[in-house]
PDB file of N, CA and C in Angstrom:
ATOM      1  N   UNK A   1      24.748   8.203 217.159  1.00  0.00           N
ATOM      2  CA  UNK A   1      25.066   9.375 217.968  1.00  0.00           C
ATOM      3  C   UNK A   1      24.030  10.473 217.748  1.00  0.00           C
ATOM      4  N   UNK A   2      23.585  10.495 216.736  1.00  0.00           N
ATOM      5  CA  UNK A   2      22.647  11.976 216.051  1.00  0.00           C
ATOM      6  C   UNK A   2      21.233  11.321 217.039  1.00  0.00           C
ATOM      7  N   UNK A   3      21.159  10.274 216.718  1.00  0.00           N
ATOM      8  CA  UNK A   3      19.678   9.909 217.340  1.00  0.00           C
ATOM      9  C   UNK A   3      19.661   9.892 218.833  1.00  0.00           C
ATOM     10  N   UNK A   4      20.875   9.555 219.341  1.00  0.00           N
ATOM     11  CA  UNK A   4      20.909   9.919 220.876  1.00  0.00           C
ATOM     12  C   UNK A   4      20.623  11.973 221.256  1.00  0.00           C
ATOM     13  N   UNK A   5      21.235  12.335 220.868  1.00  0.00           N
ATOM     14  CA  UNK A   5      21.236  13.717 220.657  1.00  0.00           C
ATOM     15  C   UNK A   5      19.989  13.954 220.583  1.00  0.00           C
ATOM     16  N   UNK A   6      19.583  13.626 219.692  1.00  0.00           N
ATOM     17  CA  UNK A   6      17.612  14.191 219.215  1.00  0.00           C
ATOM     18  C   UNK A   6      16.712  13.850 220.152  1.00  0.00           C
ATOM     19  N   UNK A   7      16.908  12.177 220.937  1.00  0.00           N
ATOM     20  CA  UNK A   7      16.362  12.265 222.067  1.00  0.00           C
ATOM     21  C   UNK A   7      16.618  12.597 223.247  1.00  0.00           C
ATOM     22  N   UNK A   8      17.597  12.963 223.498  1.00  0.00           N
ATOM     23  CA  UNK A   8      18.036  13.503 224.497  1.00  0.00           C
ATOM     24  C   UNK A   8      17.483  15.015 224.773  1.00  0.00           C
ATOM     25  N   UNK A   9      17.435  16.030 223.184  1.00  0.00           N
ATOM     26  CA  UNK A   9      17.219  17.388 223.211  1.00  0.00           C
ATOM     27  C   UNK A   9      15.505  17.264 223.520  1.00  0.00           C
ATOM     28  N   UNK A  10      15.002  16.275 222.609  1.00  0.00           N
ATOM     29  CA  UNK A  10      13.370  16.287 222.890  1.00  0.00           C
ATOM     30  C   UNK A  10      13.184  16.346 224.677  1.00  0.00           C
ATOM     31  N   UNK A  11      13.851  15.057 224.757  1.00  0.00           N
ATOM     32  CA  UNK A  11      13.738  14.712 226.562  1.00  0.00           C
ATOM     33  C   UNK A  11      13.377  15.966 227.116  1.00  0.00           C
ATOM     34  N   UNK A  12      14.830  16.516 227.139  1.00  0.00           N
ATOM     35  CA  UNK A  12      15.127  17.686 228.341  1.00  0.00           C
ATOM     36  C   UNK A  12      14.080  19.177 227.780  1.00  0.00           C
ATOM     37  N   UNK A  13      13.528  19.027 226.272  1.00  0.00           N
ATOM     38  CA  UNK A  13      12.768  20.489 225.913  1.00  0.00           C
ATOM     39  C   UNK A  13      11.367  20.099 226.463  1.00  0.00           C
ATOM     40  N   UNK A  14      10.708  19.014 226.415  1.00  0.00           N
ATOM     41  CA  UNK A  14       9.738  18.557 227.106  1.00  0.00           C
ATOM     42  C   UNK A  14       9.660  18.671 228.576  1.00  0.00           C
ATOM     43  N   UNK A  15      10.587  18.642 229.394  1.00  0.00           N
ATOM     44  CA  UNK A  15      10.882  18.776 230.896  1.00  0.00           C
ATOM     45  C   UNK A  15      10.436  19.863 231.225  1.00  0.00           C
ATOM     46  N   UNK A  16      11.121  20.821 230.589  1.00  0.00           N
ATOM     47  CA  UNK A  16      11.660  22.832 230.728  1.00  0.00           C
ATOM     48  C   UNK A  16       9.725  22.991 230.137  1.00  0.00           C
ATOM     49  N   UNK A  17       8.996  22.964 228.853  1.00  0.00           N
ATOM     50  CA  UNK A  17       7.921  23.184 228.906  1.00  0.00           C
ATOM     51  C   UNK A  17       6.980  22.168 229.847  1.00  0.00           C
ATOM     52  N   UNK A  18       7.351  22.082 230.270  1.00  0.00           N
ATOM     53  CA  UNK A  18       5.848  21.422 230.842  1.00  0.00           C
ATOM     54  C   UNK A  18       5.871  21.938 232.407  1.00  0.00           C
ATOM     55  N   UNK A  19       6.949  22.273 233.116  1.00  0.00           N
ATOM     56  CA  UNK A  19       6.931  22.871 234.175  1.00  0.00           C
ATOM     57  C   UNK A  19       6.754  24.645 234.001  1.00  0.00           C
ATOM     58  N   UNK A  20       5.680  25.024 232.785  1.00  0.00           N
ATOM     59  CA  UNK A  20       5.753  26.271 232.752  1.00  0.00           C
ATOM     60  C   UNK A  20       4.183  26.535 234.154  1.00  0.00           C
ATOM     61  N   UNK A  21       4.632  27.881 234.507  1.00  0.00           N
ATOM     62  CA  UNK A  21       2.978  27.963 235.621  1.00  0.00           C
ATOM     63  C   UNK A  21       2.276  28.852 234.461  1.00  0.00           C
ATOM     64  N   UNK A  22       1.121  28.991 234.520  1.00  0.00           N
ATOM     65  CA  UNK A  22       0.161  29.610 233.406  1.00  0.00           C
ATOM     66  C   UNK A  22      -0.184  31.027 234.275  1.00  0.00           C
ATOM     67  N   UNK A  23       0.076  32.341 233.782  1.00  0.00           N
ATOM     68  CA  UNK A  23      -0.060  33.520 233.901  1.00  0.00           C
ATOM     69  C   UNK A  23      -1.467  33.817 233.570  1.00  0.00           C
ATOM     70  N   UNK A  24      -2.461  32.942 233.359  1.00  0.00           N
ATOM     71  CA  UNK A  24      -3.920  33.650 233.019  1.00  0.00           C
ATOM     72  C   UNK A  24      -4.703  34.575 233.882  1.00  0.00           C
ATOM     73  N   UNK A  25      -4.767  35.375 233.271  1.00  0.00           N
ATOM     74  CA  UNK A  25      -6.010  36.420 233.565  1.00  0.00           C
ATOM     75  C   UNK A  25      -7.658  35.831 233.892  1.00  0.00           C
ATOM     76  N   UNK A  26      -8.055  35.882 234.868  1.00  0.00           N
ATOM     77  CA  UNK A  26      -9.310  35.157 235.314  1.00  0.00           C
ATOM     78  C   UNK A  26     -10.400  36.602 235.252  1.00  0.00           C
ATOM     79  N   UNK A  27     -11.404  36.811 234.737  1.00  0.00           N
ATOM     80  CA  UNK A  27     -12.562  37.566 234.966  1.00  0.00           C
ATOM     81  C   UNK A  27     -13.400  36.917 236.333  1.00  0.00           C
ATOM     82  N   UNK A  28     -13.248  37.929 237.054  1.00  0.00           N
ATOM     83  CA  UNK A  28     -14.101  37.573 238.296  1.00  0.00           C
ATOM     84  C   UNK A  28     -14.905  38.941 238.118  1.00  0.00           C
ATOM     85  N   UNK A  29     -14.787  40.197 237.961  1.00  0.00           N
ATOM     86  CA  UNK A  29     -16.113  41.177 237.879  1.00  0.00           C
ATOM     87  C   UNK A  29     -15.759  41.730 236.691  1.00  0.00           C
ATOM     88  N   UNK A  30     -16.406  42.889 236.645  1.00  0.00           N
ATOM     89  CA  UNK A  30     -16.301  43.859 235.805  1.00  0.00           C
ATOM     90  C   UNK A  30     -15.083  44.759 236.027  1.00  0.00           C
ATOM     91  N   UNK A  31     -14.836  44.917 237.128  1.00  0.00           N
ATOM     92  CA  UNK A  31     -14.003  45.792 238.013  1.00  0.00           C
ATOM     93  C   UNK A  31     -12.943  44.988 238.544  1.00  0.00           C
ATOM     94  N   UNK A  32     -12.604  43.706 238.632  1.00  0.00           N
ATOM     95  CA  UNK A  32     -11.866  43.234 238.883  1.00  0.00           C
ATOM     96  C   UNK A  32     -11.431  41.600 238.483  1.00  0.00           C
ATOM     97  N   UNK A  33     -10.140  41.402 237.329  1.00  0.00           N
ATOM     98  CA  UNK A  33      -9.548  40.351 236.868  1.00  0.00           C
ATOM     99  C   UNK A  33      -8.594  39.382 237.971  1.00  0.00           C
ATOM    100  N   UNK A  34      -8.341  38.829 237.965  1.00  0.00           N
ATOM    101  CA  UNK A  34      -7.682  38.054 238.899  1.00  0.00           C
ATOM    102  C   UNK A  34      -6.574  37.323 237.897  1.00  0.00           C
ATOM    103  N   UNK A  35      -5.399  36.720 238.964  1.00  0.00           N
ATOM    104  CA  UNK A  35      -4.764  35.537 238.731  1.00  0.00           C
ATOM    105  C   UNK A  35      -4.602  34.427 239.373  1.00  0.00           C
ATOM    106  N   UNK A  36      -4.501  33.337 238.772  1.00  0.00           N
ATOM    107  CA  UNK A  36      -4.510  31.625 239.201  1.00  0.00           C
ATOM    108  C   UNK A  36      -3.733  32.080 240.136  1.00  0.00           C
ATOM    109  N   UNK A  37      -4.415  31.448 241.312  1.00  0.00           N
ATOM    110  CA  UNK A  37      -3.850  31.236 243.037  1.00  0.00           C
ATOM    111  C   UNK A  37      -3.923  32.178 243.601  1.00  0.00           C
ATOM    112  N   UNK A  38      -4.290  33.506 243.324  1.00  0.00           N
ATOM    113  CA  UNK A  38      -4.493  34.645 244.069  1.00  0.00           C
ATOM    114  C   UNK A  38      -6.081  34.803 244.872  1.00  0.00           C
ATOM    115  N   UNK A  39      -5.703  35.262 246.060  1.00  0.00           N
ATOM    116  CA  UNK A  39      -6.898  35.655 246.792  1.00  0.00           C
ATOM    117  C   UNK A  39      -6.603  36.772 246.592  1.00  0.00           C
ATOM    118  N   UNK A  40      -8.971  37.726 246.905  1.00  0.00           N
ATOM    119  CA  UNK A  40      -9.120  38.753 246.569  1.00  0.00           C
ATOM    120  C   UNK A  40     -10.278  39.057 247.666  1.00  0.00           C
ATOM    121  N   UNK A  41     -10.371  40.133 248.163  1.00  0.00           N
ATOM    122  CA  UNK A  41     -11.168  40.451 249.137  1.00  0.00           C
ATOM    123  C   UNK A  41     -11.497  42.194 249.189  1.00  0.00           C
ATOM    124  N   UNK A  42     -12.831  42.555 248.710  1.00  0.00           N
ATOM    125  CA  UNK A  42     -13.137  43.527 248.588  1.00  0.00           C
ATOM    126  C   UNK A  42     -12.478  44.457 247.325  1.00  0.00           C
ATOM    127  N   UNK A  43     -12.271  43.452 246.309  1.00  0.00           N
ATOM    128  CA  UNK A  43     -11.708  44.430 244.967  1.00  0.00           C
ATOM    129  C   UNK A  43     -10.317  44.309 245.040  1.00  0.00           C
ATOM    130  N   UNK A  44      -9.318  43.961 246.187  1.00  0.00           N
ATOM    131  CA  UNK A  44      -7.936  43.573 246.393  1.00  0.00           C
ATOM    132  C   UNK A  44      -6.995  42.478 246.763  1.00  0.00           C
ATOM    133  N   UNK A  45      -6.377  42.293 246.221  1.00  0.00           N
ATOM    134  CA  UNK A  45      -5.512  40.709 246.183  1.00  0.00           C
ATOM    135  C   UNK A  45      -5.020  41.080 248.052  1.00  0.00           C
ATOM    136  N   UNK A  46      -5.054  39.817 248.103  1.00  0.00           N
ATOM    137  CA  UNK A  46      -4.695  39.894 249.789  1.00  0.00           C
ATOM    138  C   UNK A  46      -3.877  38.580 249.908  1.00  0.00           C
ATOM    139  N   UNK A  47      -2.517  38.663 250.303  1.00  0.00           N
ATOM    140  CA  UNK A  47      -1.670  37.626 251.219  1.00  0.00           C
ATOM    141  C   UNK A  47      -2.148  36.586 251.912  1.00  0.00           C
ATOM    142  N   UNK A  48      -2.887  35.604 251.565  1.00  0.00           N
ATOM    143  CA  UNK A  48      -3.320  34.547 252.747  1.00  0.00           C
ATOM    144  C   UNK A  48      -1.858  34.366 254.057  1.00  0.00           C
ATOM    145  N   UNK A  49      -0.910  34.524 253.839  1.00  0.00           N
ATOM    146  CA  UNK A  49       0.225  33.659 254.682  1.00  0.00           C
ATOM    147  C   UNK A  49       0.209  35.362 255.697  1.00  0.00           C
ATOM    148  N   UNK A  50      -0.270  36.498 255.641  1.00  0.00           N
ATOM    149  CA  UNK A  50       0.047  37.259 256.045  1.00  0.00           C
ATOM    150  C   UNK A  50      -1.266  38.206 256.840  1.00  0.00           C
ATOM    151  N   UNK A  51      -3.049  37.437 256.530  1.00  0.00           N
ATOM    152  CA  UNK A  51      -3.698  37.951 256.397  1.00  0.00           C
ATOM    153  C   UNK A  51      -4.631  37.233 257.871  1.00  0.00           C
ATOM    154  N   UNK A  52      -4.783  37.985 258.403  1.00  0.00           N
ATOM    155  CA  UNK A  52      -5.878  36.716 259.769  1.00  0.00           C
ATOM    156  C   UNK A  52      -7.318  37.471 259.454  1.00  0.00           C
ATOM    157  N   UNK A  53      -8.140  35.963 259.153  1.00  0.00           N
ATOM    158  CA  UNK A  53      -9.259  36.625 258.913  1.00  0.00           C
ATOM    159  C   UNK A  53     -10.455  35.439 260.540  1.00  0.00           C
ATOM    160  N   UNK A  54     -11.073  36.345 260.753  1.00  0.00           N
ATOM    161  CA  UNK A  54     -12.124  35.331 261.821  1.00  0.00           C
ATOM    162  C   UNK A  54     -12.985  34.447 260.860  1.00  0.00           C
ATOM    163  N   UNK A  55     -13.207  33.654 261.131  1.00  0.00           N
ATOM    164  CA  UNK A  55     -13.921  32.497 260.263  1.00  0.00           C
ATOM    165  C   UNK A  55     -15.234  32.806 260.637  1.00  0.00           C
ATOM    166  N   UNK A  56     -15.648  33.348 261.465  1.00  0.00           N
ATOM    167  CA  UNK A  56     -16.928  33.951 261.831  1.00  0.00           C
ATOM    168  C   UNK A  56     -17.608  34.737 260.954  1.00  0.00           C
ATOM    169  N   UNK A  57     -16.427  35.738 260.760  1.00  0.00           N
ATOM    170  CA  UNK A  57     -17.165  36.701 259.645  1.00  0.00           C
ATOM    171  C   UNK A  57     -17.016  36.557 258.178  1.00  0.00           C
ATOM    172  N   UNK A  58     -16.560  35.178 257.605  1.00  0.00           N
ATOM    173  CA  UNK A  58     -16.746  34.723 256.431  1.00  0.00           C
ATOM    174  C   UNK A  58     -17.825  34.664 255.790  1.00  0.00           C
ATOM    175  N   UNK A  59     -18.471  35.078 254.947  1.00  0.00           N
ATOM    176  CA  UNK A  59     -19.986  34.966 254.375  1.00  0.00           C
ATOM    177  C   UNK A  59     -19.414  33.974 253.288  1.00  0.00           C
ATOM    178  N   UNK A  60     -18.772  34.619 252.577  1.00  0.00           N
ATOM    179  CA  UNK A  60     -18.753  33.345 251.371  1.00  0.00           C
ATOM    180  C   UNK A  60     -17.451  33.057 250.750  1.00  0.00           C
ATOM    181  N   UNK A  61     -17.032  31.765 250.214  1.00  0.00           N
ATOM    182  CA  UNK A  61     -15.613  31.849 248.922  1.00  0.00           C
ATOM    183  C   UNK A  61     -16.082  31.378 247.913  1.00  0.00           C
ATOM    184  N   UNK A  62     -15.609  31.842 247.024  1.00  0.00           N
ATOM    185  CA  UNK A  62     -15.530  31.852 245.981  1.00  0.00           C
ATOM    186  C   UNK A  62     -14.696  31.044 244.639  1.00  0.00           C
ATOM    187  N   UNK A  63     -14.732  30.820 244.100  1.00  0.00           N
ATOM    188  CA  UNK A  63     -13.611  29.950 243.079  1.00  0.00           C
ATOM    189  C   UNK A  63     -13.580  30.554 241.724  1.00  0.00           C
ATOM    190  N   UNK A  64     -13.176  31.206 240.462  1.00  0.00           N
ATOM    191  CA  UNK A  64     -13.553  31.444 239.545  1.00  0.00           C
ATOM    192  C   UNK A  64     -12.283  30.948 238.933  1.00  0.00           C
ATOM    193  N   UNK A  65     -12.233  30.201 237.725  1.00  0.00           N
ATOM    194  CA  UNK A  65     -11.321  29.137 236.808  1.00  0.00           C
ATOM    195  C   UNK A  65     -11.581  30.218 235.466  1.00  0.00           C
ATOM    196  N   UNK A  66     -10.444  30.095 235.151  1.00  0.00           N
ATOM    197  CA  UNK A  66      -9.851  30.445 233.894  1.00  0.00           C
ATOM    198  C   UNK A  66     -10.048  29.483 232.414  1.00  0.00           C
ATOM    199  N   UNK A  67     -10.052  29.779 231.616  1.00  0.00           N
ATOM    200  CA  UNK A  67     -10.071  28.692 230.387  1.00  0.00           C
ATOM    201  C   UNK A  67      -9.258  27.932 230.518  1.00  0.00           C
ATOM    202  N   UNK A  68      -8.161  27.629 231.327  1.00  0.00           N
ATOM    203  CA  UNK A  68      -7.501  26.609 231.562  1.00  0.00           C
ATOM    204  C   UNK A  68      -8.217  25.373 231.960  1.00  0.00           C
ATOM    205  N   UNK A  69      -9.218  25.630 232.477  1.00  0.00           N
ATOM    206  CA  UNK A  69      -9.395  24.680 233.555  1.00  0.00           C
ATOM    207  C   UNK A  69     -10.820  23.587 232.755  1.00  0.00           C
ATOM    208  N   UNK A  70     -11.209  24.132 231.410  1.00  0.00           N
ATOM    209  CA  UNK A  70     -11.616  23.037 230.555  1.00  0.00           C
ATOM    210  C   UNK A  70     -10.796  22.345 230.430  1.00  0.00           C
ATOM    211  N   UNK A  71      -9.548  22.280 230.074  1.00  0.00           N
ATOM    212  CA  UNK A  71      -8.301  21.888 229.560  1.00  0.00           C
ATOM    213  C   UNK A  71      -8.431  20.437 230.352  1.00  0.00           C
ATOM    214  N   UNK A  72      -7.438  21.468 231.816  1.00  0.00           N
ATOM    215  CA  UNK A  72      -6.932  20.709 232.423  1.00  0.00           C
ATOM    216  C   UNK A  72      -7.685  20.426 234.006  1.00  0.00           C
ATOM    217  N   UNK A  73      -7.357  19.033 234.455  1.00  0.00           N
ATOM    218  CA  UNK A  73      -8.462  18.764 235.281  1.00  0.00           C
ATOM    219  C   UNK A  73      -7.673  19.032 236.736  1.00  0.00           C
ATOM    220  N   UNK A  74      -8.454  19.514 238.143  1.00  0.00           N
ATOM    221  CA  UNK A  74      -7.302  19.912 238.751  1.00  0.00           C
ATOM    222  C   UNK A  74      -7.235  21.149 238.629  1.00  0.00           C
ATOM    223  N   UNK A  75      -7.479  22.160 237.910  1.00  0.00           N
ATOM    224  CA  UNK A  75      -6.623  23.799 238.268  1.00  0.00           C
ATOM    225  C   UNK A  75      -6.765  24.398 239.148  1.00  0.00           C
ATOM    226  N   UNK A  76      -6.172  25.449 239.372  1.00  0.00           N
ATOM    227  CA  UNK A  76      -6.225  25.986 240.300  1.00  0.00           C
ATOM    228  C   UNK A  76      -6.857  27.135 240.176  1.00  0.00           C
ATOM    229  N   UNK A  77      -7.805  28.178 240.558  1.00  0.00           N
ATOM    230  CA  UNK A  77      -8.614  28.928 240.461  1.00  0.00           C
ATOM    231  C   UNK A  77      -8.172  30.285 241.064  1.00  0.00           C
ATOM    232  N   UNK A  78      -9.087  31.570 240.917  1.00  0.00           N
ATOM    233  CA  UNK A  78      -8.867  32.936 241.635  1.00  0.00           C
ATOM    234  C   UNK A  78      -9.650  32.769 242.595  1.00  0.00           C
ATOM    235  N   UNK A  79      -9.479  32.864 244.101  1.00  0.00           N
ATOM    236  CA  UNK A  79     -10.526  33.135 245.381  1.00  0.00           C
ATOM    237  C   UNK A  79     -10.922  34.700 245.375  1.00  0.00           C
ATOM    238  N   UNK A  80     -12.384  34.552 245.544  1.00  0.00           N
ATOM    239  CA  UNK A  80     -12.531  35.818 245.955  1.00  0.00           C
ATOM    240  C   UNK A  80     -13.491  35.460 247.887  1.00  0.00           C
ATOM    241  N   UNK A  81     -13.191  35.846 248.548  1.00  0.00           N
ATOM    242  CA  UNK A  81     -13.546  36.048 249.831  1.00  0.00           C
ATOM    243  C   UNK A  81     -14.521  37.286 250.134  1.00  0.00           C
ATOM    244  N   UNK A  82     -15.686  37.196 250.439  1.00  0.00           N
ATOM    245  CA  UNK A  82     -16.758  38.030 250.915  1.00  0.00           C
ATOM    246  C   UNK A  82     -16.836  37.466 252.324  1.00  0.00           C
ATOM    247  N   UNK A  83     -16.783  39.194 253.472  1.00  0.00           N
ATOM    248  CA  UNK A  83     -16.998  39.276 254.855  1.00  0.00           C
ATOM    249  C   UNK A  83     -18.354  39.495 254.673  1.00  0.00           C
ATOM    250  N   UNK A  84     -18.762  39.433 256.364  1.00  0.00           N
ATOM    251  CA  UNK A  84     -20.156  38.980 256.726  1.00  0.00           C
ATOM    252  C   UNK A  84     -19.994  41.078 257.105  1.00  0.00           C
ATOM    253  N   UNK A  85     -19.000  41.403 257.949  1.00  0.00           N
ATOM    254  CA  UNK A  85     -19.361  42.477 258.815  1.00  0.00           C
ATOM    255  C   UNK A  85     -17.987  42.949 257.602  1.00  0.00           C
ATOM    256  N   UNK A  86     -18.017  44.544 257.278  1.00  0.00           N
ATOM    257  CA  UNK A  86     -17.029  45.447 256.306  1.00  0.00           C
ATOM    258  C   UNK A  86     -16.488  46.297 256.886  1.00  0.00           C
ATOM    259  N   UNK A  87     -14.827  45.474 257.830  1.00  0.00           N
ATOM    260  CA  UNK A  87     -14.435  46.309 258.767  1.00  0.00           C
ATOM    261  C   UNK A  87     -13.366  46.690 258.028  1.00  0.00           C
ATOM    262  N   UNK A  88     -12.499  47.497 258.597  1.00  0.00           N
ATOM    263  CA  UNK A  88     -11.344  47.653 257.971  1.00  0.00           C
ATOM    264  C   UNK A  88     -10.322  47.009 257.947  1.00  0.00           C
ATOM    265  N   UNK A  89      -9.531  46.690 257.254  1.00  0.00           N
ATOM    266  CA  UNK A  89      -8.447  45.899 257.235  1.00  0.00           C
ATOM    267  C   UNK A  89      -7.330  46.537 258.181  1.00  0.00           C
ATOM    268  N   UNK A  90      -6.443  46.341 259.191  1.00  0.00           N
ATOM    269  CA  UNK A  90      -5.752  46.358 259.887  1.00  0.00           C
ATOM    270  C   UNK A  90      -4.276  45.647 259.589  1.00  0.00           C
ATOM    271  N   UNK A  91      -3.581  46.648 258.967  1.00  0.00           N
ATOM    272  CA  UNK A  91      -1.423  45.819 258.860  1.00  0.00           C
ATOM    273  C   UNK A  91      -1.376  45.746 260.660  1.00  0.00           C
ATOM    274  N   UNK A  92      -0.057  44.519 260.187  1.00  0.00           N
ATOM    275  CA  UNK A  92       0.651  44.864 261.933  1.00  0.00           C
ATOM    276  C   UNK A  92       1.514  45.916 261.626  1.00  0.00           C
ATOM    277  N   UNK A  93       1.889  46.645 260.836  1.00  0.00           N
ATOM    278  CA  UNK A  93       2.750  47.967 260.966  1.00  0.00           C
ATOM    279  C   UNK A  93       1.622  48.722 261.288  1.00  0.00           C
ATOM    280  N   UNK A  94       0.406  49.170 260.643  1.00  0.00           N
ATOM    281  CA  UNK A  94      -0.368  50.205 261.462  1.00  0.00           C
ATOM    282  C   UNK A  94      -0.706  49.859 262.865  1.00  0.00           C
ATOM    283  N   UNK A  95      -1.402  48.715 263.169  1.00  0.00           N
ATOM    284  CA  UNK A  95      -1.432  48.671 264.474  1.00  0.00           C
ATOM    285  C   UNK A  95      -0.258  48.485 265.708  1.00  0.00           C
ATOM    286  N   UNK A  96       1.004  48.273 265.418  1.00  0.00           N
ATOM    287  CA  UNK A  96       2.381  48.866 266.180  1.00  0.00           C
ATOM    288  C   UNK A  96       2.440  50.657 266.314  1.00  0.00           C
ATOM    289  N   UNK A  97       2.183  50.947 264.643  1.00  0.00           N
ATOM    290  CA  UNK A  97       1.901  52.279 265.199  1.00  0.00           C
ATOM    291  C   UNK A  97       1.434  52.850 265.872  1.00  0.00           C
ATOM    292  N   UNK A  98      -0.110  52.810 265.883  1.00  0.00           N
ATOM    293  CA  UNK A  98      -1.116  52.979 267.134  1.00  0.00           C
ATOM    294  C   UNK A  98      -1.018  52.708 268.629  1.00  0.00           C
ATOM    295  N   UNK A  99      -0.336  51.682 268.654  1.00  0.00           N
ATOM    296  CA  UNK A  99      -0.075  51.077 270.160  1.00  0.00           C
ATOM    297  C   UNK A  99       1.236  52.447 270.647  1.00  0.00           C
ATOM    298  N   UNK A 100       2.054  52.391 269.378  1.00  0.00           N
ATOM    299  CA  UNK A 100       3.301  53.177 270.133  1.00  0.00           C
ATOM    300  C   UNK A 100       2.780  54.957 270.176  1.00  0.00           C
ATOM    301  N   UNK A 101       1.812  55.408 269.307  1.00  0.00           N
ATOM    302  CA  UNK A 101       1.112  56.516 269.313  1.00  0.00           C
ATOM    303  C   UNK A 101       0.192  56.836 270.828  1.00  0.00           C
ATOM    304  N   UNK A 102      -0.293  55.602 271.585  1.00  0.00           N
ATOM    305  CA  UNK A 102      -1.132  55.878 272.350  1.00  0.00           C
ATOM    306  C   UNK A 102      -0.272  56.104 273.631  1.00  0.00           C
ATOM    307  N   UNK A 103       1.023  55.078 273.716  1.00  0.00           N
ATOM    308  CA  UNK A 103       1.869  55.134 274.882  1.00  0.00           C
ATOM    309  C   UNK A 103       2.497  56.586 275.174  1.00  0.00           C
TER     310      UNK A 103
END
């Protein structure tokens, strides 16, 4: 019974750590650290699911890996995104505003 127990507790403590996500801090400048899976564009983390960018004016991406990623093979990295043209970023709440400002 004790030895069922012991493997059973190993089992399930092995499960719970190994599905931890890693919180590392990535150095991408001087001025700006990042985290694993975050995009960054012009010094600021930016929403991919929320963000429309023209593929036109992409100049470059970027990848920068954390010490994790000697480790482990596979990681996942900080994006940083450089535009070709440095327009301003545009919310759809400001531009609703504007539209309802001009009417």
């Amino acid at each position: 019974m004790k030895k069922i127990f012991i493997s059973l507790f190993v089992l399930f403590s092995l499960n719970v750590f190994s599905q931890e996500t890693p919180r590392e801090k990535i150095f991408i400048s001087e001025s700006l650290t990042g985290e694993i899976g975050k995009f960054y564009m012009e010094g600021k983390e930016i929403d991919m699911n929320k963000t429309f960018l023209d593929p036109k004016n992409i100049e470059k991406i970027q990848t920068y890996f954390g010490k994790s990623a000697e480790v482990h093979s596979g990681s996942i990295g900080a994006y940083l995104i450089t535009r070709k043209k440095k327009t301003s970023l545009l919310t759809l709440q400001k531009f609703i505003e504007e539209i309802k400002s001009n009417n």
